[in-house]
N, C-alpha and C. Protein backbone atom coordinates (compact mmCIF):
# COMPACT_ATOMS: atom_id res chain seq x y z
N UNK A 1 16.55 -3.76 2.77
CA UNK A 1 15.77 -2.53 2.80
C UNK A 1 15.88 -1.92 4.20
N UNK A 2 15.99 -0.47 4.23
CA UNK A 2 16.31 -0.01 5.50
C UNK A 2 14.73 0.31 6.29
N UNK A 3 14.42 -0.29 7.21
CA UNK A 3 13.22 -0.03 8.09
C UNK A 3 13.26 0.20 9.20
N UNK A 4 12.23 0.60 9.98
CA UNK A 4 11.86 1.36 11.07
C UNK A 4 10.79 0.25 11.82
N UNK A 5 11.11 -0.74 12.73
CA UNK A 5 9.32 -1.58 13.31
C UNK A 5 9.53 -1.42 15.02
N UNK A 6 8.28 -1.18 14.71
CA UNK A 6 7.68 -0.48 16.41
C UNK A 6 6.73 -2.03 16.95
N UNK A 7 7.01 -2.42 17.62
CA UNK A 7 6.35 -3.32 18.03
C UNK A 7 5.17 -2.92 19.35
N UNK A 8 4.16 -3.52 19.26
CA UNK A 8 3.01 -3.29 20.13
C UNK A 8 3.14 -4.01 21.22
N UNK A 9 3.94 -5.17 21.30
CA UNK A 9 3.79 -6.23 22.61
C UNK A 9 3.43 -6.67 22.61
N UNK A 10 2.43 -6.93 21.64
CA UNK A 10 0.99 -7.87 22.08
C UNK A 10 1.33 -9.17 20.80
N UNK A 11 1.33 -10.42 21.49
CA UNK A 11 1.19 -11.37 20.83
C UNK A 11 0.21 -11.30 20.19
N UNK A 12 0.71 -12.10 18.60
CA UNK A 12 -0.01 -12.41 17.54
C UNK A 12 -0.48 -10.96 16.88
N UNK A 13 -0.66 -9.53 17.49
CA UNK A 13 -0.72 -8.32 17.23
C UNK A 13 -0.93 -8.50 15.41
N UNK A 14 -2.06 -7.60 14.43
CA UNK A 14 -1.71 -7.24 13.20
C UNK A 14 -0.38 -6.06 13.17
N UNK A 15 -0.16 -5.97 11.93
CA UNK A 15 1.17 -5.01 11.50
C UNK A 15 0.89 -4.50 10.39
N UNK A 16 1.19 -2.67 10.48
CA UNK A 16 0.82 -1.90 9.70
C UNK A 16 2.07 -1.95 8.94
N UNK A 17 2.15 -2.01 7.49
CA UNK A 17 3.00 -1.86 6.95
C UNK A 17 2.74 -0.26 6.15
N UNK A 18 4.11 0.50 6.31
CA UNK A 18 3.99 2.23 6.19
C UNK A 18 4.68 2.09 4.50
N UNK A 19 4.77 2.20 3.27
CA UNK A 19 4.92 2.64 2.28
C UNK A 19 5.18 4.06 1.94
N UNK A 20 6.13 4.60 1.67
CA UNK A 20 6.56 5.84 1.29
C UNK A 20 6.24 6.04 0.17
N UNK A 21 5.91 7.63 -0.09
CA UNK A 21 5.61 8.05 -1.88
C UNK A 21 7.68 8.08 -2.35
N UNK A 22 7.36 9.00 -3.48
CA UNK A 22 8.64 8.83 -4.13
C UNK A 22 9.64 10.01 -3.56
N UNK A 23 11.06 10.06 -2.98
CA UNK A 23 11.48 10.88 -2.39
C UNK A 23 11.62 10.54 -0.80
N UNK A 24 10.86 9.35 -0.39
CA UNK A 24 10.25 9.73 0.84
C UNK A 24 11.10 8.64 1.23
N UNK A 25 11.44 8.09 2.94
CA UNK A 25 11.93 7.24 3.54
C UNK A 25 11.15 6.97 4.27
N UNK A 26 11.43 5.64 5.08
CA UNK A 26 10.95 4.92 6.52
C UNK A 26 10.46 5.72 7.19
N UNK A 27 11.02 6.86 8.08
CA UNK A 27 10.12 7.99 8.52
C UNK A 27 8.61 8.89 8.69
N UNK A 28 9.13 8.71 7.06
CA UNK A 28 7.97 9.41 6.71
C UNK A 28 6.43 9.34 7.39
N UNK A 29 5.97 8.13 7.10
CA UNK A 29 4.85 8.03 7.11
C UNK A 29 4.30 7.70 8.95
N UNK A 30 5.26 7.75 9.49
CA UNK A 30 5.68 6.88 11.04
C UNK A 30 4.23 7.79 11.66
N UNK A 31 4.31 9.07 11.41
CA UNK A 31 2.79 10.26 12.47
C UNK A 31 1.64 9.40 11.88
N UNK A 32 1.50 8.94 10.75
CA UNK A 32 0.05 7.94 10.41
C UNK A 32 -0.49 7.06 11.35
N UNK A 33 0.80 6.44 11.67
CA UNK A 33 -0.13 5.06 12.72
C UNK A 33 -0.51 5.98 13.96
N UNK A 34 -0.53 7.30 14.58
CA UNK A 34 -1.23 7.52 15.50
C UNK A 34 -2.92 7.55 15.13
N UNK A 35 -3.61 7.69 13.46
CA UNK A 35 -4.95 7.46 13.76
C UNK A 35 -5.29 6.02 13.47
N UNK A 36 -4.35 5.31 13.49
CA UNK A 36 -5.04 3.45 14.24
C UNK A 36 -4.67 3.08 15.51
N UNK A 37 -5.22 1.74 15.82
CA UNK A 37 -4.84 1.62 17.18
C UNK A 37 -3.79 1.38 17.58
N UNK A 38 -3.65 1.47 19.15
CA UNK A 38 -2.17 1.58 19.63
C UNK A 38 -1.74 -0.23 19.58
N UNK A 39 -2.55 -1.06 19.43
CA UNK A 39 -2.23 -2.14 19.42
C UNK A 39 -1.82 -2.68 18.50
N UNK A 40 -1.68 -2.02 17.15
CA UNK A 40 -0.80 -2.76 15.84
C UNK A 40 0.70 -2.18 16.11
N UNK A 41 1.29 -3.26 15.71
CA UNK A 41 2.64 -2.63 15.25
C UNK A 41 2.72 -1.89 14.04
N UNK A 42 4.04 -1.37 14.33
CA UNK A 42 4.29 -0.65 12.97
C UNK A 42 5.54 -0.82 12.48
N UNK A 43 5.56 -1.32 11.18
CA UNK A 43 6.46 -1.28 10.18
C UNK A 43 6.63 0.07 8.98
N UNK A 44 7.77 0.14 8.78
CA UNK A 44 8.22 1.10 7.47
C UNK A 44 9.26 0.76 6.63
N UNK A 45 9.10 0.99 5.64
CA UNK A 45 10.49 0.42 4.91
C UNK A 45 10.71 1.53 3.82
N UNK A 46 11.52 1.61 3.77
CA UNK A 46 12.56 2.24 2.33
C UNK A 46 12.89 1.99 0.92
N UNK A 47 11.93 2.11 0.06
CA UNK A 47 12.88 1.77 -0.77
C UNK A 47 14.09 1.58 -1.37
N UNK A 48 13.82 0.40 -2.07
CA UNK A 48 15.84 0.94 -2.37
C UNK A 48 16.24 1.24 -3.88
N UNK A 49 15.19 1.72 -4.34
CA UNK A 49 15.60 1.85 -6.33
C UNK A 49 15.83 3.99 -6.07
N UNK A 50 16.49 4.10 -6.27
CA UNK A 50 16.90 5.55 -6.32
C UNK A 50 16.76 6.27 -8.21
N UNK A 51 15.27 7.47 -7.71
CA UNK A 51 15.57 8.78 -8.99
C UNK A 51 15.55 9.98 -8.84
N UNK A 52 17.05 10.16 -9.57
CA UNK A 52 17.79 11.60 -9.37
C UNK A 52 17.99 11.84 -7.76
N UNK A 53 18.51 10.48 -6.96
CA UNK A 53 18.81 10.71 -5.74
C UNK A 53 17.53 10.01 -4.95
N UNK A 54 16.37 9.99 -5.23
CA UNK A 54 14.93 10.02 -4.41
C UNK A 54 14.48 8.70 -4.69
N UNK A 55 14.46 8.11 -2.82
CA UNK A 55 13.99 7.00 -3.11
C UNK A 55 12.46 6.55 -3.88
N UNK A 56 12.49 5.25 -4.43
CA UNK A 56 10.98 4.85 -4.75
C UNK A 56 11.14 3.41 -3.98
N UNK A 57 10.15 2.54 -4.86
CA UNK A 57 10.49 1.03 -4.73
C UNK A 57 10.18 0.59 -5.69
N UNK A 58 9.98 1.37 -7.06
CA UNK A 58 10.23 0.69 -8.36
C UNK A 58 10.84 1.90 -9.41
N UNK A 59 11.41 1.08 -10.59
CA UNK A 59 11.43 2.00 -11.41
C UNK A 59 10.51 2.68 -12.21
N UNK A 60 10.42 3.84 -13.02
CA UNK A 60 9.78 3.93 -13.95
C UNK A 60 10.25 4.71 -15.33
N UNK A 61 9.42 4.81 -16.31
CA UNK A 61 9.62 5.29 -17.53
C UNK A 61 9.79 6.72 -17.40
N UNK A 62 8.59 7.34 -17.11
CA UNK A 62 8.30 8.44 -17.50
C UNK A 62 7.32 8.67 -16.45
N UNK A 63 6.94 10.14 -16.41
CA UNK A 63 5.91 10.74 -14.89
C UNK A 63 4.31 9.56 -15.69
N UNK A 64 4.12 9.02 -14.73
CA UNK A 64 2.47 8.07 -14.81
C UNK A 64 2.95 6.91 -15.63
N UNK A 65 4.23 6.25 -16.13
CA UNK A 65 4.87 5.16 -16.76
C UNK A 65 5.65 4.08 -16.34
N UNK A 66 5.28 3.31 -15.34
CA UNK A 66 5.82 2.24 -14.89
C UNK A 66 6.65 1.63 -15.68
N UNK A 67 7.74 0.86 -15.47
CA UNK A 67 8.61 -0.12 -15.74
C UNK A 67 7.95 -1.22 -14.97
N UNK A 68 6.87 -1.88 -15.58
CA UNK A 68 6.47 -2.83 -15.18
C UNK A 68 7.00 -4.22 -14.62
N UNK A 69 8.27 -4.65 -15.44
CA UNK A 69 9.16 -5.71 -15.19
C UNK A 69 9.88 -5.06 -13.92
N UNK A 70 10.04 -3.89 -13.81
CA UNK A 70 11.10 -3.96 -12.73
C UNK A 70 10.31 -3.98 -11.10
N UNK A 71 8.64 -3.33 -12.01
CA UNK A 71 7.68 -3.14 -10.34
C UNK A 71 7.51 -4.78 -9.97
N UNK A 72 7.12 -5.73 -10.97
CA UNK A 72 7.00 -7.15 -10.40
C UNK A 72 8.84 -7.55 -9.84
N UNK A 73 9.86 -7.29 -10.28
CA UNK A 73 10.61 -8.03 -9.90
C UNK A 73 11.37 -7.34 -8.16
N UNK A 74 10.86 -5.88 -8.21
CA UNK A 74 10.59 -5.33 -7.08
C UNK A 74 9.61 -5.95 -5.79
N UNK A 75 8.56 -5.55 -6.54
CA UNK A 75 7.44 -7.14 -5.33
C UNK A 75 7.83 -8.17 -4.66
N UNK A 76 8.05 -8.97 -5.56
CA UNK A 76 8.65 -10.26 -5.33
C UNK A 76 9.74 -9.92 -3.96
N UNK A 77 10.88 -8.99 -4.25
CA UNK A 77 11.72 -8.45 -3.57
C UNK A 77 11.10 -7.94 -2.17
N UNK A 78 10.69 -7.32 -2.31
CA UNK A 78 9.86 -6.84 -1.00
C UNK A 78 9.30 -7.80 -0.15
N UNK A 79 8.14 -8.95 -0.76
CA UNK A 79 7.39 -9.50 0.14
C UNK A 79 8.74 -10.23 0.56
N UNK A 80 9.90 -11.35 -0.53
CA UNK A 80 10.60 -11.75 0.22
C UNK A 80 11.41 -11.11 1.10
N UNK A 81 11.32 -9.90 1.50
CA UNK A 81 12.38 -9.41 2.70
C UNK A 81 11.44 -9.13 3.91
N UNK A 82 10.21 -8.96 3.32
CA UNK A 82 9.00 -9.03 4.52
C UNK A 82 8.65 -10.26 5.27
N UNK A 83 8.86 -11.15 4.55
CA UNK A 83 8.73 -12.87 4.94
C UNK A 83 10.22 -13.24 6.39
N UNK A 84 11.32 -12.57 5.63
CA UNK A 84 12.42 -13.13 6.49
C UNK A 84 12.28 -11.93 7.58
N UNK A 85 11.67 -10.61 7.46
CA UNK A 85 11.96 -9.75 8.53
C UNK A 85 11.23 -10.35 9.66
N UNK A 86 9.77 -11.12 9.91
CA UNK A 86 8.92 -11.57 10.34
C UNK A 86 9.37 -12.52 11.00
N UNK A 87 10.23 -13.40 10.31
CA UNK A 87 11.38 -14.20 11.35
C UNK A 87 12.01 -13.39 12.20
N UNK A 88 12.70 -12.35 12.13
CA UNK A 88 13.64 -11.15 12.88
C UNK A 88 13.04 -10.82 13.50
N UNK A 89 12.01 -9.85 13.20
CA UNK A 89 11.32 -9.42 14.29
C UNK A 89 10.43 -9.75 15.27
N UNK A 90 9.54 -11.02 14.68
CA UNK A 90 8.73 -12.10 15.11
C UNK A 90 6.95 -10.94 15.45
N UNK A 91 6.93 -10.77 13.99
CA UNK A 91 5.48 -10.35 13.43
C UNK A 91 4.87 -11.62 12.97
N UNK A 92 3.59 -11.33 13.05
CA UNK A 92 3.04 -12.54 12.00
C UNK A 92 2.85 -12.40 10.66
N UNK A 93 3.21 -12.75 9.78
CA UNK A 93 3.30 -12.79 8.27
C UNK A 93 1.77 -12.88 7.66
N UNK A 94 1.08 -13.53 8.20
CA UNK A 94 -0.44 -13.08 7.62
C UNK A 94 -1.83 -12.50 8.36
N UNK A 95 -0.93 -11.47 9.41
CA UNK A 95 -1.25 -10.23 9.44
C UNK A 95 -1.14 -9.13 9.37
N UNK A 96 -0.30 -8.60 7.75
CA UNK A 96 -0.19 -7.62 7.71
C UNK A 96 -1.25 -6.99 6.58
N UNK A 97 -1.26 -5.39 7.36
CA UNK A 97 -1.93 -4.73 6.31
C UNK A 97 -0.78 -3.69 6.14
N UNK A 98 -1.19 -3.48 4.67
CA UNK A 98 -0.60 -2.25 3.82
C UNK A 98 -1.05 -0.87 3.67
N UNK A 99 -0.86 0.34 3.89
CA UNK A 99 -0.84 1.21 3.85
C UNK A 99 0.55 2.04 3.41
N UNK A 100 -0.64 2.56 2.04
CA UNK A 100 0.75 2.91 1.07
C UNK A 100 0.47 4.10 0.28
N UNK A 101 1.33 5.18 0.10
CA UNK A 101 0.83 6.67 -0.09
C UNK A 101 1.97 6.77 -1.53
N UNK A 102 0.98 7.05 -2.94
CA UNK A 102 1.70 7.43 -3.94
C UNK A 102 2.44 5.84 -4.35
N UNK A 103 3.98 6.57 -4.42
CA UNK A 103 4.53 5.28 -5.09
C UNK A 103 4.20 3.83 -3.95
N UNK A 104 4.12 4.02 -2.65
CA UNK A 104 3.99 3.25 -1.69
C UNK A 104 2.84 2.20 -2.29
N UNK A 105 1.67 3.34 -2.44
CA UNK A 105 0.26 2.41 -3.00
C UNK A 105 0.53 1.65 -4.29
N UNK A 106 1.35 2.07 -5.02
CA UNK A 106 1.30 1.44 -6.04
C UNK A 106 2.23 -0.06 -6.19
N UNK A 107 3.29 -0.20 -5.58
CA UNK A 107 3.51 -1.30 -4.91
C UNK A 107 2.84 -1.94 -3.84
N UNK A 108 2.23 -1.72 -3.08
CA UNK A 108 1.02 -2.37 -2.59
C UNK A 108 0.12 -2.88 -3.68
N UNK A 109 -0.34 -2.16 -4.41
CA UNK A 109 -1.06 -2.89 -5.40
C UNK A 109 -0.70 -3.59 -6.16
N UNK A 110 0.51 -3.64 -6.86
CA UNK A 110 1.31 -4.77 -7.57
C UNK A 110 0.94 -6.09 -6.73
N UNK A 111 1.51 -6.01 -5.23
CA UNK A 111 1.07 -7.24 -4.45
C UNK A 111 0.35 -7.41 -4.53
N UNK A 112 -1.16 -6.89 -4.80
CA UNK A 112 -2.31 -7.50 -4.96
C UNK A 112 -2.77 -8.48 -5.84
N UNK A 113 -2.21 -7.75 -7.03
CA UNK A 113 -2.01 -8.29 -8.14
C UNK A 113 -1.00 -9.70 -8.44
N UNK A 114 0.15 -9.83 -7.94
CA UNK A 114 0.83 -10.92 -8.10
C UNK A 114 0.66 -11.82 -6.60
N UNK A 115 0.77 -11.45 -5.52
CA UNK A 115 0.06 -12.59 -4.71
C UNK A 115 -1.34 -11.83 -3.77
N UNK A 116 -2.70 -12.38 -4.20
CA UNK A 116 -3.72 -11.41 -3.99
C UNK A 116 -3.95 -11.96 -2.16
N UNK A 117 -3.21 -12.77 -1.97
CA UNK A 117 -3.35 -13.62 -0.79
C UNK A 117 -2.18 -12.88 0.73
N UNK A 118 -1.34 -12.25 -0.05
CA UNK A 118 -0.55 -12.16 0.74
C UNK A 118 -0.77 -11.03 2.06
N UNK A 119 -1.20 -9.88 1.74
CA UNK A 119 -2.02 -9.07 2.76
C UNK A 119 -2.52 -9.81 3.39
N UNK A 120 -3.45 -9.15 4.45
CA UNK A 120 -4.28 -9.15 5.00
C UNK A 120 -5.50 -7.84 4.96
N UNK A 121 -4.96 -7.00 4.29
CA UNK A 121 -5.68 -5.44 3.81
C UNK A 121 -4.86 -4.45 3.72
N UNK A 122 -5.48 -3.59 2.51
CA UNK A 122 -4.93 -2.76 2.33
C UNK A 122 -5.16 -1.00 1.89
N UNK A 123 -4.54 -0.55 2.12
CA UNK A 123 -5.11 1.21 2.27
C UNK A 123 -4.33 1.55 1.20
N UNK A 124 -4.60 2.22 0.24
CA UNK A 124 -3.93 2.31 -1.26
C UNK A 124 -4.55 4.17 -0.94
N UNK A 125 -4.01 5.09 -1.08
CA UNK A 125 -3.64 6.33 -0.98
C UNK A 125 -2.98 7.17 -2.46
N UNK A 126 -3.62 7.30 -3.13
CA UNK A 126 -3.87 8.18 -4.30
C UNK A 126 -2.64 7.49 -5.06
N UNK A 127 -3.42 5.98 -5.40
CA UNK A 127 -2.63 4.90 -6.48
C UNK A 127 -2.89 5.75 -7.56
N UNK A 128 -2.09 4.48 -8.20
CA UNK A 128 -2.31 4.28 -9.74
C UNK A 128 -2.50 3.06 -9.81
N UNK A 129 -3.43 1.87 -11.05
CA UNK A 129 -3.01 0.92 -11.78
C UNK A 129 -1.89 0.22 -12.42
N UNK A 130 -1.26 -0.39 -11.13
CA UNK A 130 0.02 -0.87 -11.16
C UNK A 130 0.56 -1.53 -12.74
N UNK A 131 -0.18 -2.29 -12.84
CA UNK A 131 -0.27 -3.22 -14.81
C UNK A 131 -1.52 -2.55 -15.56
N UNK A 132 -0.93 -2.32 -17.09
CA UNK A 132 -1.95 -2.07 -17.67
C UNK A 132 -2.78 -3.38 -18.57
N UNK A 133 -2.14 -4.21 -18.59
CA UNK A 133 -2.81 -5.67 -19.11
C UNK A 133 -2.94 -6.43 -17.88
N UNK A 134 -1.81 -6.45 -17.18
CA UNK A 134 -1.97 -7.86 -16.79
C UNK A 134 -2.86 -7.38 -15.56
N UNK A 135 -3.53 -8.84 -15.15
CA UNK A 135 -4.84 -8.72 -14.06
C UNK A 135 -4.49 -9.56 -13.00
N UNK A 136 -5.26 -9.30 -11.68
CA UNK A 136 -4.66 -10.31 -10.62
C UNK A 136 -5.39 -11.50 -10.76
N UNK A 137 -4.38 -12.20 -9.72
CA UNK A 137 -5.08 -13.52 -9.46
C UNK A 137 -6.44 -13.37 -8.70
N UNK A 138 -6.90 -14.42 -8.31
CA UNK A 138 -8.13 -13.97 -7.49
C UNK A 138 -8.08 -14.32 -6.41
N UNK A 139 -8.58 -13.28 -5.55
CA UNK A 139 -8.37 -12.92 -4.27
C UNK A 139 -9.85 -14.21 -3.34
N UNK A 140 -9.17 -15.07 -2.71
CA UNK A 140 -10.64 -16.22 -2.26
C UNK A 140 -11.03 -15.67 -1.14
N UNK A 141 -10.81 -14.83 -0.50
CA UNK A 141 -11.31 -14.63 1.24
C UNK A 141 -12.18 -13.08 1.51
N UNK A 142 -12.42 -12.71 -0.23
CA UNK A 142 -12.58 -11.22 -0.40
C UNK A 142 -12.27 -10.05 0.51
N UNK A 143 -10.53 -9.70 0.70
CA UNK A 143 -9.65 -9.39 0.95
C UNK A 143 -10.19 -7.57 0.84
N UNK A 144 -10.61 -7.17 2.43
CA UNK A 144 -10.79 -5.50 1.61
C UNK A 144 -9.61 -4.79 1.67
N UNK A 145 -10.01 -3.98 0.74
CA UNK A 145 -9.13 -2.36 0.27
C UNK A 145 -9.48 -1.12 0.25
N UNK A 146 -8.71 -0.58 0.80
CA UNK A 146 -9.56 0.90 1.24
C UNK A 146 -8.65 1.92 0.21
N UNK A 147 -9.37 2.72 -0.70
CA UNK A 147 -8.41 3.37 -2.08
C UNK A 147 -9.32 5.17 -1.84
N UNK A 148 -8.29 6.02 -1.56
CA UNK A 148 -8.63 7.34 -1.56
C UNK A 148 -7.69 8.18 -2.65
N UNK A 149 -8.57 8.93 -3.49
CA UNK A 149 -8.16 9.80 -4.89
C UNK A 149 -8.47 11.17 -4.45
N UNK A 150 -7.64 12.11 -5.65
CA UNK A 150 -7.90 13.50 -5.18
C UNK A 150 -8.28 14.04 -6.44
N UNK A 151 -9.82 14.42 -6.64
CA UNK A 151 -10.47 14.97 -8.16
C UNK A 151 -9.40 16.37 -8.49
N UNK A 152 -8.32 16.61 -7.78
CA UNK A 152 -8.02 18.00 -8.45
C UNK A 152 -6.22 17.01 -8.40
N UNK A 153 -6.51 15.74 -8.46
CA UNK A 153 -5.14 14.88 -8.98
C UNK A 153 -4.38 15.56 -9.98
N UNK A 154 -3.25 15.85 -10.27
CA UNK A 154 -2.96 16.08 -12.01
C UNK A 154 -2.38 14.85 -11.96
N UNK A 155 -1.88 13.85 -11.41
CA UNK A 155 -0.47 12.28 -11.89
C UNK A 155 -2.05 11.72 -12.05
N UNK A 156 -3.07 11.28 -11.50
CA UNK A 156 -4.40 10.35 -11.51
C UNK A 156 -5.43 10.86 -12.33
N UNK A 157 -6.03 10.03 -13.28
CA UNK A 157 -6.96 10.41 -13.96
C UNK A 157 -7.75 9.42 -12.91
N UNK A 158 -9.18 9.90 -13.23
CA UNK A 158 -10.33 9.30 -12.33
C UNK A 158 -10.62 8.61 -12.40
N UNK A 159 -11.23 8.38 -14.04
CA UNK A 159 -11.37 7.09 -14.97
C UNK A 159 -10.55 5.89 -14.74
N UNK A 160 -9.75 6.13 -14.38
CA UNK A 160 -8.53 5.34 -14.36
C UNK A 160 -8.58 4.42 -12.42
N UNK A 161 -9.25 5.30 -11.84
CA UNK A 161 -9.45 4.90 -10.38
C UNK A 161 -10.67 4.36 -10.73
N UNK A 162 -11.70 4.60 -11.31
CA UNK A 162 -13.09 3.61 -11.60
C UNK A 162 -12.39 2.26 -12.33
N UNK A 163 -11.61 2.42 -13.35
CA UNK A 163 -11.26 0.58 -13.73
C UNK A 163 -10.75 0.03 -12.54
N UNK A 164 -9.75 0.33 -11.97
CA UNK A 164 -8.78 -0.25 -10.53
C UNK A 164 -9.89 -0.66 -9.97
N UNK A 165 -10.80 -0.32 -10.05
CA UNK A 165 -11.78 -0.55 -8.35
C UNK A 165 -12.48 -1.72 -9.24
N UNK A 166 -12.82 -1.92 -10.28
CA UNK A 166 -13.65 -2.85 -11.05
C UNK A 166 -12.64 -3.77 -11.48
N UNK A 167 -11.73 -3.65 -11.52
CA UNK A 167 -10.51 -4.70 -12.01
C UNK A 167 -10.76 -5.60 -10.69
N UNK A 168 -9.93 -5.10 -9.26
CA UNK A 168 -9.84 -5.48 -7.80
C UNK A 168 -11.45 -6.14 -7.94
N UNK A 169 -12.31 -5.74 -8.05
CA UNK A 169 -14.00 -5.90 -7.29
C UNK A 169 -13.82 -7.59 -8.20
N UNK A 170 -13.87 -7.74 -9.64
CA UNK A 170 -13.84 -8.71 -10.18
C UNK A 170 -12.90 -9.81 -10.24
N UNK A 171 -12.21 -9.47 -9.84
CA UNK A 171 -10.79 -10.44 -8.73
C UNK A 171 -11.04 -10.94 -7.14
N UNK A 172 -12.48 -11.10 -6.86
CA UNK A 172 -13.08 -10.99 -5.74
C UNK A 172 -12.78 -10.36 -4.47
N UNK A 173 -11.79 -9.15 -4.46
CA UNK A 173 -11.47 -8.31 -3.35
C UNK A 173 -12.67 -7.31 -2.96
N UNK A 174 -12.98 -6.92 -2.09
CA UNK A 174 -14.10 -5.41 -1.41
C UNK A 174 -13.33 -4.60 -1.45
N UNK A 175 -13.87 -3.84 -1.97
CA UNK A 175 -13.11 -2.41 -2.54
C UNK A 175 -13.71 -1.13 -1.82
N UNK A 176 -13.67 -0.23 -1.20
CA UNK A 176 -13.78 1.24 -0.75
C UNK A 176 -13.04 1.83 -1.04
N UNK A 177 -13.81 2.41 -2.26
CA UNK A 177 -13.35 3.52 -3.52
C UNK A 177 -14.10 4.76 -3.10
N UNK A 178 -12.68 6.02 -2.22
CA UNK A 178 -13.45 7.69 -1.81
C UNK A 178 -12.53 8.34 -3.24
N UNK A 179 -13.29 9.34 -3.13
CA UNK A 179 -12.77 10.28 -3.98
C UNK A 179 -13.15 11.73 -3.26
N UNK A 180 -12.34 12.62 -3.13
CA UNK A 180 -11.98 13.26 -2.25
C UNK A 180 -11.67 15.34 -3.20
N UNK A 181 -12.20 15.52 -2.32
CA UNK A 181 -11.56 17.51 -3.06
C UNK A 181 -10.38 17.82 -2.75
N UNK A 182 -9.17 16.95 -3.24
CA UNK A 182 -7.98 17.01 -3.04
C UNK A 182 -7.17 16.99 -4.30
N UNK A 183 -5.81 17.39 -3.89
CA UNK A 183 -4.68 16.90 -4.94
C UNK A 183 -4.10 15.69 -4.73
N UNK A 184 -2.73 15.86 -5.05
CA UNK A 184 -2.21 14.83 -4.70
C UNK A 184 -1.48 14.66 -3.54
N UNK A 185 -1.59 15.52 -2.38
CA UNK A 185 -1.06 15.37 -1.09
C UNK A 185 -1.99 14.89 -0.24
N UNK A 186 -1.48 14.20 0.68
CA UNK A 186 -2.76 14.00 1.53
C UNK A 186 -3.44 14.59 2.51
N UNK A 187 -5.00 14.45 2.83
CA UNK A 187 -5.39 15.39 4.09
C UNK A 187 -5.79 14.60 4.98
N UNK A 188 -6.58 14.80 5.96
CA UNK A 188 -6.57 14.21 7.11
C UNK A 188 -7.94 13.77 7.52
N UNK A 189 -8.94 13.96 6.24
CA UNK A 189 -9.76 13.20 5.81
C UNK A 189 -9.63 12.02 4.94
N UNK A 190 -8.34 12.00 4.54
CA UNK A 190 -8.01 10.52 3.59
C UNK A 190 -7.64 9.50 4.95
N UNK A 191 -7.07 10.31 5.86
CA UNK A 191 -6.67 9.71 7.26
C UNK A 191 -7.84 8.95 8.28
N UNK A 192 -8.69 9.94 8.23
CA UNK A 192 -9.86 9.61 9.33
C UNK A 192 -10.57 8.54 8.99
N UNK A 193 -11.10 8.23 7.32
CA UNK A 193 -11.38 7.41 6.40
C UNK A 193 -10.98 6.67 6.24
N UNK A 194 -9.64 6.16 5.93
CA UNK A 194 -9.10 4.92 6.37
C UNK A 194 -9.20 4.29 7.42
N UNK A 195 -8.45 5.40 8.56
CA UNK A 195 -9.66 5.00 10.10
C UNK A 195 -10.29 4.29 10.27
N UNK A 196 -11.75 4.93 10.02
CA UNK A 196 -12.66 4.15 10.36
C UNK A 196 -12.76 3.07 9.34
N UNK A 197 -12.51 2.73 8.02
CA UNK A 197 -12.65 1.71 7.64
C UNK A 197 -11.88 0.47 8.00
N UNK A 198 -10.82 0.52 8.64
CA UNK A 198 -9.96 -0.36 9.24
C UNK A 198 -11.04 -0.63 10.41
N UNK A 199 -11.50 0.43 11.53
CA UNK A 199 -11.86 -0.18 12.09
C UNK A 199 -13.27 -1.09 12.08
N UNK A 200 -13.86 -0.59 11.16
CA UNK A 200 -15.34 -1.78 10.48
C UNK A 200 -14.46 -3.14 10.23
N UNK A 201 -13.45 -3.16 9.48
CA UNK A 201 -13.16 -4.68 9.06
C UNK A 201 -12.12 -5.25 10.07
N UNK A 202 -11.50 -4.62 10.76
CA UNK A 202 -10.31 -4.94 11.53
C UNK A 202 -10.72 -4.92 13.28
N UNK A 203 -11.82 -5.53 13.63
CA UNK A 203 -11.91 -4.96 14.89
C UNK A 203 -11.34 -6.02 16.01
């Protein structure tokens, strides 16, 4: 996977991991880590599943239709290239948090779901419900998540962000579920909000 990591200097340092929506590259998301601190590193990565040219990091069916087999066998893929990059770059592997916008969040949340352990936290940015049956494991260290929606969504139904947050809550993760007078782009109140919730749990 092609990535972008900014290192902070600071031993043992957490690491922001940057998730792109669909279309989007490593780049993208890089102006975000200026509202956390200067002391995390920063990671970005690329997907590598290409539609109609535009990267994602999974496949799917149809607009709001996952290819579920291919988002788990994607995961899997990811954390293992996150595991060996951590050797390379010499991050620590169980401190990263996720921050992930669109398709980004929604592979973030798959991870939640197939290893609920592997984060360290995560910022999920106008997801979706990665599986529609299957449920995560359970999360033992109640692992928070910070999840921002936009009521004038058309890809997100709302309803659909109230199960996610009760699915996660009953999988023993802390959940901070905003819902926001937005679409589906982001503003800089989904920004500030994450913010400060990183900095309540992350200090």
């Amino acid at each position: 996977m092609n990535y972008v990591y900014k290192s902070s200097g600071i031993v043992g340092a957490r690491t922001l991991l940057l998730l792109h929506g669909t279309g989007g590259n490593e780049n993208d998301l890089l102006s975000l880590a200026d509202f956390f601190p200067k002391e995390l590193n920063v990671l970005s990565v690329r997907g590598n599943v290409l539609e109609n040219g535009m990267p994602r990091f999974f496949k799917r069916i149809g607009m709001g239709v996952f290819d579920e087999k291919d988002l788990e066998f994607r995961t899997f893929e990811m954390k293992a290239f996150l595991r060996q990059l951590s050797e390379i770059e010499n991050f620590d592997i169980e401190k990263l948090i996720a921050l992930g916008y669109s398709n980004g969040a929604n592979i973030a949340g798959s991870a939640l779901f197939l290893e609920p352990d592997f984060f360290a936290g995560a910022i999920l940015l106008r997801p979706m419900l990665p599986y529609q049956t299957k449920r995560p494991q359970r999360n033992s260290g109640g692992m928070p998540v910070f999840m921002s929606s936009g009521n004038q969504d058309p890809t997100v139904e709302l309803h659909d962000i109230s199960a996610y947050t009760e699915i996660l809550e009953s999988s023993g993760f802390t959940v901070d579920s905003k819902i926001l007078p937005a679409g589906h782009n982001l503003t800089r109140t989904d920004l500030e909000l994450a913010a400060g919730w990183f900095a309540e749990h992350f200090r």
